[in-house]
PDB file of N, CA and C in Angstrom:
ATOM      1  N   UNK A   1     262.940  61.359 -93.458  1.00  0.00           N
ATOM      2  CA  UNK A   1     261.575  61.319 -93.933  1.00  0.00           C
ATOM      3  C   UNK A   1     261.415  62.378 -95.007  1.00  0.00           C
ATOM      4  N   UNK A   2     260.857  62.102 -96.411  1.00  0.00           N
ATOM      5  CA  UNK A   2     260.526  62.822 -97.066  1.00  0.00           C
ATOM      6  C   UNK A   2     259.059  63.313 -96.872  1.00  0.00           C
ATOM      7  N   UNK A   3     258.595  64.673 -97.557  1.00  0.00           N
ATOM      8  CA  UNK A   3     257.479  64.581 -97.266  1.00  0.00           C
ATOM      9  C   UNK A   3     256.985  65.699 -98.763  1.00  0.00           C
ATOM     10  N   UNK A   4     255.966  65.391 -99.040  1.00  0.00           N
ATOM     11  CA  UNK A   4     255.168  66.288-100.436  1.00  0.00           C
ATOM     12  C   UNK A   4     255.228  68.036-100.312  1.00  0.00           C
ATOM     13  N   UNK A   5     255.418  68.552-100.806  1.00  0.00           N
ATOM     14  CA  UNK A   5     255.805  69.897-101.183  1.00  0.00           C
ATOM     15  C   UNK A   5     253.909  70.321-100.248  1.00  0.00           C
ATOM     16  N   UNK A   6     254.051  71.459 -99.353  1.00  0.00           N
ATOM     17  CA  UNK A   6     252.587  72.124 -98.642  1.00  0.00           C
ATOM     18  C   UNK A   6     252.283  70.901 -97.830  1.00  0.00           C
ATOM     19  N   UNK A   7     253.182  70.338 -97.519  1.00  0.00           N
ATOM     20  CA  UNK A   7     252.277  68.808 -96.367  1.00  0.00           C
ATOM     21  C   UNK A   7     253.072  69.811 -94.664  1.00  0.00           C
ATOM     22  N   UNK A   8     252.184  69.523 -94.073  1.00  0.00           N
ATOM     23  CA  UNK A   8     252.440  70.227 -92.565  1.00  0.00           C
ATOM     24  C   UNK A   8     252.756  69.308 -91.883  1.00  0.00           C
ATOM     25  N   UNK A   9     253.634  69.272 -90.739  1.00  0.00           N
ATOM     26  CA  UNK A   9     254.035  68.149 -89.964  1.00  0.00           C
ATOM     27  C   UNK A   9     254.159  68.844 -88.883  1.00  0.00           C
ATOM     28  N   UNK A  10     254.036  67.674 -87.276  1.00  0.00           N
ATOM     29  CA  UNK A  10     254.236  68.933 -85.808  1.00  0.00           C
ATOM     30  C   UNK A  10     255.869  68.322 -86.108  1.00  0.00           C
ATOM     31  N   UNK A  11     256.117  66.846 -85.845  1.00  0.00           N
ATOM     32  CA  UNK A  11     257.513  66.566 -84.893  1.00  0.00           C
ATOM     33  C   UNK A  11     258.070  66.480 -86.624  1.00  0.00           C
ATOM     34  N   UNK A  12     258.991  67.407 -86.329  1.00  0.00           N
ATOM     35  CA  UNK A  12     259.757  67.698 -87.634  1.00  0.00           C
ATOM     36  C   UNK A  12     261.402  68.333 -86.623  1.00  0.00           C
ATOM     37  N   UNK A  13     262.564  67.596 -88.093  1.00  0.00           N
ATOM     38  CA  UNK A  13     263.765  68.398 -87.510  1.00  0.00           C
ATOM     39  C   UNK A  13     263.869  70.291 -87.638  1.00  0.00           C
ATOM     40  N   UNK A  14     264.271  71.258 -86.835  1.00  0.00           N
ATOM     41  CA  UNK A  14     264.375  72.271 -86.601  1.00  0.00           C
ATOM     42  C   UNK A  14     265.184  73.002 -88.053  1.00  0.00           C
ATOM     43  N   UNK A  15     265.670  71.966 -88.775  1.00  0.00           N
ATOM     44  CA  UNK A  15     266.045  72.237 -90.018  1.00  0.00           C
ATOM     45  C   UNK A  15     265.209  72.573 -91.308  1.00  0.00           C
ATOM     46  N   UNK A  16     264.177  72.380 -90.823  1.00  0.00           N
ATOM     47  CA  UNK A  16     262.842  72.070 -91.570  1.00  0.00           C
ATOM     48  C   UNK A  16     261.561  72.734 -91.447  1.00  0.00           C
ATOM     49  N   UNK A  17     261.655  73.028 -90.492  1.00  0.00           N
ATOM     50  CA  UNK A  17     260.686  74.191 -89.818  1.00  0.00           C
ATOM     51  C   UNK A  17     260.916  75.613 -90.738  1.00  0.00           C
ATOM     52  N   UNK A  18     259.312  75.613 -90.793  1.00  0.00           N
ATOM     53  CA  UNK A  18     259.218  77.220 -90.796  1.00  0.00           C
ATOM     54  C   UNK A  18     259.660  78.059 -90.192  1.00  0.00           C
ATOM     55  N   UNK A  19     261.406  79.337 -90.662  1.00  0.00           N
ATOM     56  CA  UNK A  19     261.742  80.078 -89.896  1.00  0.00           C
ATOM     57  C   UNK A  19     261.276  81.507 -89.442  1.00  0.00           C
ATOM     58  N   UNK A  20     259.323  81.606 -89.813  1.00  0.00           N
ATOM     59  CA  UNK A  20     259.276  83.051 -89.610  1.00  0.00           C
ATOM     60  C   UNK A  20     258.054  82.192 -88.057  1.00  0.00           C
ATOM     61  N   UNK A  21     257.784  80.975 -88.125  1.00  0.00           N
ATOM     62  CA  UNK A  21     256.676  80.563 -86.661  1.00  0.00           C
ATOM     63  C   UNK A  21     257.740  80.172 -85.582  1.00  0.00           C
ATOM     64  N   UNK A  22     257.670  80.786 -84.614  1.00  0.00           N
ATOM     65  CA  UNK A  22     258.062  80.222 -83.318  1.00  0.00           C
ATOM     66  C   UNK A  22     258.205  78.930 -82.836  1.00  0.00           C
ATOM     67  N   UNK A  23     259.224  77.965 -82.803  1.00  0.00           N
ATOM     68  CA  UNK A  23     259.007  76.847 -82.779  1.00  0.00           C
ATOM     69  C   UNK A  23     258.806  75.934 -81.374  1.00  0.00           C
ATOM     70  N   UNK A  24     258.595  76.903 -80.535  1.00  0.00           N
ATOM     71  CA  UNK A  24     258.635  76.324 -78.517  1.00  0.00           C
ATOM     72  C   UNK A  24     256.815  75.660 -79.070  1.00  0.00           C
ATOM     73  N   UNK A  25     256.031  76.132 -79.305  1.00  0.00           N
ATOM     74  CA  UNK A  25     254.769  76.139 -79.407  1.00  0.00           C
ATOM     75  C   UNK A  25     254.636  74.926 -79.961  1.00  0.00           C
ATOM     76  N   UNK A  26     254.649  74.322 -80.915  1.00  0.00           N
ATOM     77  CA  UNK A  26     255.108  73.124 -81.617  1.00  0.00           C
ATOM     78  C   UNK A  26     256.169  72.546 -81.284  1.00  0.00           C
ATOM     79  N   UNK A  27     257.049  72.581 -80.924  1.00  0.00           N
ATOM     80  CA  UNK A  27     257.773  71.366 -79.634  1.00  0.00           C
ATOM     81  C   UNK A  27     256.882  70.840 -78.734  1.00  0.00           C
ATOM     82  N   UNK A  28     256.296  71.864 -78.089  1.00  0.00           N
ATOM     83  CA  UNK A  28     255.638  71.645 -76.966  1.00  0.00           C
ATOM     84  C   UNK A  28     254.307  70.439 -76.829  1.00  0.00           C
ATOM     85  N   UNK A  29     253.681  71.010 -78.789  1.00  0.00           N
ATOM     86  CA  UNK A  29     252.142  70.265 -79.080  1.00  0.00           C
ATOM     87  C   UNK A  29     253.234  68.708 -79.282  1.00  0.00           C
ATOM     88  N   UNK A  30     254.114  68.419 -80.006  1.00  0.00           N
ATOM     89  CA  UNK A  30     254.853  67.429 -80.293  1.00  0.00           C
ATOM     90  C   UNK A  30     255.033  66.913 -79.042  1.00  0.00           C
ATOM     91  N   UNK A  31     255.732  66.747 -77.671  1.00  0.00           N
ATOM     92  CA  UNK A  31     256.377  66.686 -76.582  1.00  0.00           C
ATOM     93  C   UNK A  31     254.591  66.197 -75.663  1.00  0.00           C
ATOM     94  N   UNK A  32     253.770  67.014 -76.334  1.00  0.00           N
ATOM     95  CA  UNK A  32     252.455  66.095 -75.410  1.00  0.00           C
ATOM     96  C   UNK A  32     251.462  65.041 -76.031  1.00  0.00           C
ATOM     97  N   UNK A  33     252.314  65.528 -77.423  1.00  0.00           N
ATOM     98  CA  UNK A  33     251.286  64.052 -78.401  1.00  0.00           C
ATOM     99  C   UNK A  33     252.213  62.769 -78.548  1.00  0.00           C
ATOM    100  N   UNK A  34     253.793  62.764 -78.329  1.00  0.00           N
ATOM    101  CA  UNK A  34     254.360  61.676 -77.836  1.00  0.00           C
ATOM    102  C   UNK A  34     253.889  61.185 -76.388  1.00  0.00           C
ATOM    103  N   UNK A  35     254.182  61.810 -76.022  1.00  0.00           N
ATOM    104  CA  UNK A  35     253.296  61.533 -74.363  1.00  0.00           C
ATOM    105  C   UNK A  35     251.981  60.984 -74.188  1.00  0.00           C
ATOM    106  N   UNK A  36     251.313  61.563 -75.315  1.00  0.00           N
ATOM    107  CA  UNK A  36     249.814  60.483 -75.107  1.00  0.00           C
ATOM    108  C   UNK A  36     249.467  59.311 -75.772  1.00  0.00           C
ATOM    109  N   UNK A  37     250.773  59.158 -76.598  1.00  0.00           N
ATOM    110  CA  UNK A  37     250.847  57.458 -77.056  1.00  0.00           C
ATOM    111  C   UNK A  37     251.512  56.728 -76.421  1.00  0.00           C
ATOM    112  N   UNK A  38     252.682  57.482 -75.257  1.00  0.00           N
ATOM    113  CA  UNK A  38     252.958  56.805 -74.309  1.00  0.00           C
ATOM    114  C   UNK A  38     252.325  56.062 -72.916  1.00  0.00           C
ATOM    115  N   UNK A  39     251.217  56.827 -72.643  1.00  0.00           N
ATOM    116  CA  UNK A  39     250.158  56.896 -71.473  1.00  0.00           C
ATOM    117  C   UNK A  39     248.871  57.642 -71.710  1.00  0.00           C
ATOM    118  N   UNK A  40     247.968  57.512 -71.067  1.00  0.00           N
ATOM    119  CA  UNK A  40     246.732  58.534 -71.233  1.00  0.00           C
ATOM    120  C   UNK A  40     246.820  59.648 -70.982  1.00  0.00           C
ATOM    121  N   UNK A  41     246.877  60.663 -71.531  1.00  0.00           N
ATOM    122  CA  UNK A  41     246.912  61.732 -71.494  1.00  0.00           C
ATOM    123  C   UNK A  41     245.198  62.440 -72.052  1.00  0.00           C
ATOM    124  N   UNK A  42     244.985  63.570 -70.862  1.00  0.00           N
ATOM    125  CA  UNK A  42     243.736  64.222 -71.421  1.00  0.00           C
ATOM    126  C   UNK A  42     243.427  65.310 -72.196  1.00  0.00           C
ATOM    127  N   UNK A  43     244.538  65.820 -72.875  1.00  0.00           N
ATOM    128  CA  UNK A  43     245.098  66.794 -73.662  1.00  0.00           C
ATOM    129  C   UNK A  43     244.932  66.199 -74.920  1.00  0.00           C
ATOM    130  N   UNK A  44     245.872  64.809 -75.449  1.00  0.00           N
ATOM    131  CA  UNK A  44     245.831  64.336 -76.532  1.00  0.00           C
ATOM    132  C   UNK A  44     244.667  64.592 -77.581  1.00  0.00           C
ATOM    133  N   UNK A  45     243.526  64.289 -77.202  1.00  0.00           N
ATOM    134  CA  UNK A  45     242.417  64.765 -78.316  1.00  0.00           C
ATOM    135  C   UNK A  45     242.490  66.330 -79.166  1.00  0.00           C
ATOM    136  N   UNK A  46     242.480  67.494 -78.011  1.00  0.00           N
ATOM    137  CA  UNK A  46     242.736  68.323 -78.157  1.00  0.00           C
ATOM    138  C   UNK A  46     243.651  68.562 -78.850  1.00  0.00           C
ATOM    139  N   UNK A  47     245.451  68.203 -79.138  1.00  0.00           N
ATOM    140  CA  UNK A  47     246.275  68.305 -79.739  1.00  0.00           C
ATOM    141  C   UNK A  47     246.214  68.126 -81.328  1.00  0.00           C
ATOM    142  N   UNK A  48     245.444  66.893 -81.493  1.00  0.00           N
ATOM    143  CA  UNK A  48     245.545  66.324 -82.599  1.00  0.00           C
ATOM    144  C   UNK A  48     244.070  66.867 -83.253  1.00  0.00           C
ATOM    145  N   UNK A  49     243.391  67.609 -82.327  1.00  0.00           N
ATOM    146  CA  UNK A  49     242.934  68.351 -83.417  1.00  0.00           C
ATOM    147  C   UNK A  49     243.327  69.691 -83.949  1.00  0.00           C
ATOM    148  N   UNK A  50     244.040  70.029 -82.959  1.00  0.00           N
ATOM    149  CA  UNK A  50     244.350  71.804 -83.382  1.00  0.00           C
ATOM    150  C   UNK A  50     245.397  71.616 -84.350  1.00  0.00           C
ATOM    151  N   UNK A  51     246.162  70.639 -84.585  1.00  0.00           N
ATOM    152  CA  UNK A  51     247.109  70.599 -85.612  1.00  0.00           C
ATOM    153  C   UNK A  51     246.708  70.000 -86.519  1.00  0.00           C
ATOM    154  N   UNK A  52     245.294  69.851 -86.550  1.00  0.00           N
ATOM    155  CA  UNK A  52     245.124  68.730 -87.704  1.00  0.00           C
ATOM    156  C   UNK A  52     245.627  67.451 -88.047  1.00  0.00           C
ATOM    157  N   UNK A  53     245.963  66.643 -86.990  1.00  0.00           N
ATOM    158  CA  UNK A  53     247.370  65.669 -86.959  1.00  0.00           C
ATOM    159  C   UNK A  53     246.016  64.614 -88.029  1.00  0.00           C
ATOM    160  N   UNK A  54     246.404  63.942 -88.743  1.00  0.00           N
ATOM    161  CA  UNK A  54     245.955  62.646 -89.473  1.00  0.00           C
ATOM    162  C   UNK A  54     246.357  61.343 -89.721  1.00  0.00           C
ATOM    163  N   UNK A  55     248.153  61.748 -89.562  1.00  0.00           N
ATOM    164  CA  UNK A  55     248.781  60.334 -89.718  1.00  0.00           C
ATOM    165  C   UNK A  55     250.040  60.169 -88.123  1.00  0.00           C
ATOM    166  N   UNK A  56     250.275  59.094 -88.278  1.00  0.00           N
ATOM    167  CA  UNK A  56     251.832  59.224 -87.330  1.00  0.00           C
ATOM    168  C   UNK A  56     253.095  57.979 -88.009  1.00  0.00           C
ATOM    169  N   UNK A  57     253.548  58.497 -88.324  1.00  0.00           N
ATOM    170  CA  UNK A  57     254.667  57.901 -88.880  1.00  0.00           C
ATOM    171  C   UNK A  57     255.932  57.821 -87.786  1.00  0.00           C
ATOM    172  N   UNK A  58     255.767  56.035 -87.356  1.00  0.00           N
ATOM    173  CA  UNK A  58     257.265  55.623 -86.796  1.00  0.00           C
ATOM    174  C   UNK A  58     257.831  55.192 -86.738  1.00  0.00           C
ATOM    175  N   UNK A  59     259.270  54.739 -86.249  1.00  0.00           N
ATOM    176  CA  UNK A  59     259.789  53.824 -86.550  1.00  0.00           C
ATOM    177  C   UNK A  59     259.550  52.000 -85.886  1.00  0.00           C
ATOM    178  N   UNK A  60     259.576  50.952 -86.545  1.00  0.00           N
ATOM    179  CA  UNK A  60     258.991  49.821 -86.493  1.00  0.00           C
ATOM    180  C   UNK A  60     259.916  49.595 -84.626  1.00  0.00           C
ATOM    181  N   UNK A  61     261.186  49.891 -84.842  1.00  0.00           N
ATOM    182  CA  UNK A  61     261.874  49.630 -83.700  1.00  0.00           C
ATOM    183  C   UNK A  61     260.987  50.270 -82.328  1.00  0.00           C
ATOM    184  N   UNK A  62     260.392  50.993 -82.458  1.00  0.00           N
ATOM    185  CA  UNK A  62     259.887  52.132 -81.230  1.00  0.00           C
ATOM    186  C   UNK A  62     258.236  51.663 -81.387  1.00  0.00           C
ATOM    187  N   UNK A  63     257.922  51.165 -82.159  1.00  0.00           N
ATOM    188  CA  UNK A  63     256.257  50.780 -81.861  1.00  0.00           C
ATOM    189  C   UNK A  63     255.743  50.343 -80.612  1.00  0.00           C
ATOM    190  N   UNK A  64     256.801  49.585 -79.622  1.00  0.00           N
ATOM    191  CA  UNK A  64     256.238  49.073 -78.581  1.00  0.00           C
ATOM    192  C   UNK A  64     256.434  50.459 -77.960  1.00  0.00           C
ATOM    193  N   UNK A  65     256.781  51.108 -77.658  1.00  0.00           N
ATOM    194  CA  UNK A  65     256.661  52.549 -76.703  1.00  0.00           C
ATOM    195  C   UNK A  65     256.085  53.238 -77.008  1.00  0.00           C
ATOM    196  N   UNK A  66     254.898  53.035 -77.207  1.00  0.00           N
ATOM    197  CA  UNK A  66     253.569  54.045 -77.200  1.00  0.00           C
ATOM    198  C   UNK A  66     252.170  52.697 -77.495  1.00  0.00           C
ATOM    199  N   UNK A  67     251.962  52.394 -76.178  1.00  0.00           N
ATOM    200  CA  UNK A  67     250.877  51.344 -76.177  1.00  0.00           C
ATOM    201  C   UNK A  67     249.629  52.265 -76.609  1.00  0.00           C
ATOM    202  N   UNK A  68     249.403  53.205 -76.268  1.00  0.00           N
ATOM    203  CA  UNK A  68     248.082  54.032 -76.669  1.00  0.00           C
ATOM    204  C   UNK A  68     248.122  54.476 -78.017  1.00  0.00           C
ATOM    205  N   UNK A  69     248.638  54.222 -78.893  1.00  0.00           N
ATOM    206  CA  UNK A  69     248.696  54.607 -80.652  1.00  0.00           C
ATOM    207  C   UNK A  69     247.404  54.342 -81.013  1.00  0.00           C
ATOM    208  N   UNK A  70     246.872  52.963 -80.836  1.00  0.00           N
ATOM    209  CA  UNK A  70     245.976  52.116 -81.211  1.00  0.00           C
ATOM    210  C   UNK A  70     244.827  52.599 -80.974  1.00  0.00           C
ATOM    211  N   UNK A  71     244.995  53.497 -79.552  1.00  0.00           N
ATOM    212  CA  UNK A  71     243.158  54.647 -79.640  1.00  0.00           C
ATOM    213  C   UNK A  71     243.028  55.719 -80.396  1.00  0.00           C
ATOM    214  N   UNK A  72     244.636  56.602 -80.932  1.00  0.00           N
ATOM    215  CA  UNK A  72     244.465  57.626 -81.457  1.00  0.00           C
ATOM    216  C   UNK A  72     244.874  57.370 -83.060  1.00  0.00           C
ATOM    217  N   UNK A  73     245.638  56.757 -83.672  1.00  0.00           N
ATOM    218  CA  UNK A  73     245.995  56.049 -84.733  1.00  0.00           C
ATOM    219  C   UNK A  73     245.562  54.748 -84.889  1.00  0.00           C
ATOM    220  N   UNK A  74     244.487  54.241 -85.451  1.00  0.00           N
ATOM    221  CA  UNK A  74     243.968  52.664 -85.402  1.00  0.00           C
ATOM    222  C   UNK A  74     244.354  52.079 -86.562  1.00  0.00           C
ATOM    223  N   UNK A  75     244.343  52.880 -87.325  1.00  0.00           N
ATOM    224  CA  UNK A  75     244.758  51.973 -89.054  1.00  0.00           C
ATOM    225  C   UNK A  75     246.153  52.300 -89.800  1.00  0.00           C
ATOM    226  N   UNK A  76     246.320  50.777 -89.646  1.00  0.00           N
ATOM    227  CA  UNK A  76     248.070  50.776 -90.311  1.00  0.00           C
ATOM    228  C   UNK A  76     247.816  51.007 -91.843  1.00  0.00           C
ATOM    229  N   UNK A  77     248.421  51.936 -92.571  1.00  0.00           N
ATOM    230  CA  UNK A  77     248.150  52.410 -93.794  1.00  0.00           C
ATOM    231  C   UNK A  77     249.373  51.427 -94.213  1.00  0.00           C
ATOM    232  N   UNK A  78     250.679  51.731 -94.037  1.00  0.00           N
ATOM    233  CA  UNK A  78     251.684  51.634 -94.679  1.00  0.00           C
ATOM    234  C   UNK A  78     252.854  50.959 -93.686  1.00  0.00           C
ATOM    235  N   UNK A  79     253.654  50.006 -94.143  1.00  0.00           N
ATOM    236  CA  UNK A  79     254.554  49.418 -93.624  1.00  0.00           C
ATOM    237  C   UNK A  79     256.073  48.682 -94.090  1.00  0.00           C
ATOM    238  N   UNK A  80     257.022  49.061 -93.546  1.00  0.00           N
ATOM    239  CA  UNK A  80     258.195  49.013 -94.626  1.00  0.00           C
ATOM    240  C   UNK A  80     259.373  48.058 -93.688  1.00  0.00           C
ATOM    241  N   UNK A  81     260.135  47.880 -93.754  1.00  0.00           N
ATOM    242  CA  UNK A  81     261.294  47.494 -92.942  1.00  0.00           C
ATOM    243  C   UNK A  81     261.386  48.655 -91.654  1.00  0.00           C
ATOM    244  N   UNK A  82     261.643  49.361 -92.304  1.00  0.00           N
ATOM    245  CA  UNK A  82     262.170  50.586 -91.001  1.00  0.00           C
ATOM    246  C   UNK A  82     260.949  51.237 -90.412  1.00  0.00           C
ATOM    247  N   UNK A  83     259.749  51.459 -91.155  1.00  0.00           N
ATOM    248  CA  UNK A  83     258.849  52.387 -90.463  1.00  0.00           C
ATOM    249  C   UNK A  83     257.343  52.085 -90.700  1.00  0.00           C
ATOM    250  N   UNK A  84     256.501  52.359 -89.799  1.00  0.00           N
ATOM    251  CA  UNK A  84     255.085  52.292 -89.779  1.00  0.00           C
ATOM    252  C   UNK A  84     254.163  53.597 -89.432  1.00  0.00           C
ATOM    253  N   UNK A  85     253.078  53.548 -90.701  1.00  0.00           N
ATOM    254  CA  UNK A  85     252.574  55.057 -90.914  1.00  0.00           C
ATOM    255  C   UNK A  85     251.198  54.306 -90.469  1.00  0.00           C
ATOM    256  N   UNK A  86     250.450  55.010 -89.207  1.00  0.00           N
ATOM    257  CA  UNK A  86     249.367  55.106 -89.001  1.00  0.00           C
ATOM    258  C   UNK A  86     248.260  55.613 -89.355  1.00  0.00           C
ATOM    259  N   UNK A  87     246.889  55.390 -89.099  1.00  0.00           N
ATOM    260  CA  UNK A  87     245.960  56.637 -90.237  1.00  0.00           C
ATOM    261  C   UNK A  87     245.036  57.353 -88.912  1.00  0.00           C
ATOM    262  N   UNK A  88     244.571  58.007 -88.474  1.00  0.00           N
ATOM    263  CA  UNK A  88     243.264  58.056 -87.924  1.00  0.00           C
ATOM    264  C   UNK A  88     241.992  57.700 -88.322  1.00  0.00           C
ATOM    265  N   UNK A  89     241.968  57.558 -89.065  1.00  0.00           N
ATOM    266  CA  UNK A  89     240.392  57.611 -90.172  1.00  0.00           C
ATOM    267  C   UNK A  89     240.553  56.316 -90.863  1.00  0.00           C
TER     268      UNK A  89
END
């Protein structure tokens, strides 16, 4: 995944991460916002606002494993062979 020069992301490779922020903290927000597109989770709101989350970008293969996308991501912005970018808004 490419992404625009100052764009913030939670689930990012460890290669990529900012090396002066702690990265357990953001695993962690990542690890419960997969989880709440997997099932209901009562955290999820909360998550996606403290990170500012706006989009979710995934892959087309994995769309069926996260039935709850559709309450927290409703609008398909973008769609390709390999991947589908959600919007909130």
């Amino acid at each position: 995944v490419l992404m625009a020069s100052a764009r913030k992301t939670v689930a990012t490779n460890a290669s990529m991460a900012n090396p002066y922020v702690l990265p357990a903290p953001r695993e962690q927000a990542r690890a419960g916002m997969f989880a709440g597109l997997e099932a209901p989770a009562p955290e999820m709101d909360s998550l996606l606002q403290a990170y500012d989350v706006t989009y979710l970008l995934i892959r087309r293969s994995e769309a069926e494993r996260y039935p709850e996308r559709g309450r927290w991501f409703p609008h398909l912005v973008h769609r390709n062979e390999g991947y589908l970018l959600y919007s909130r808004n």
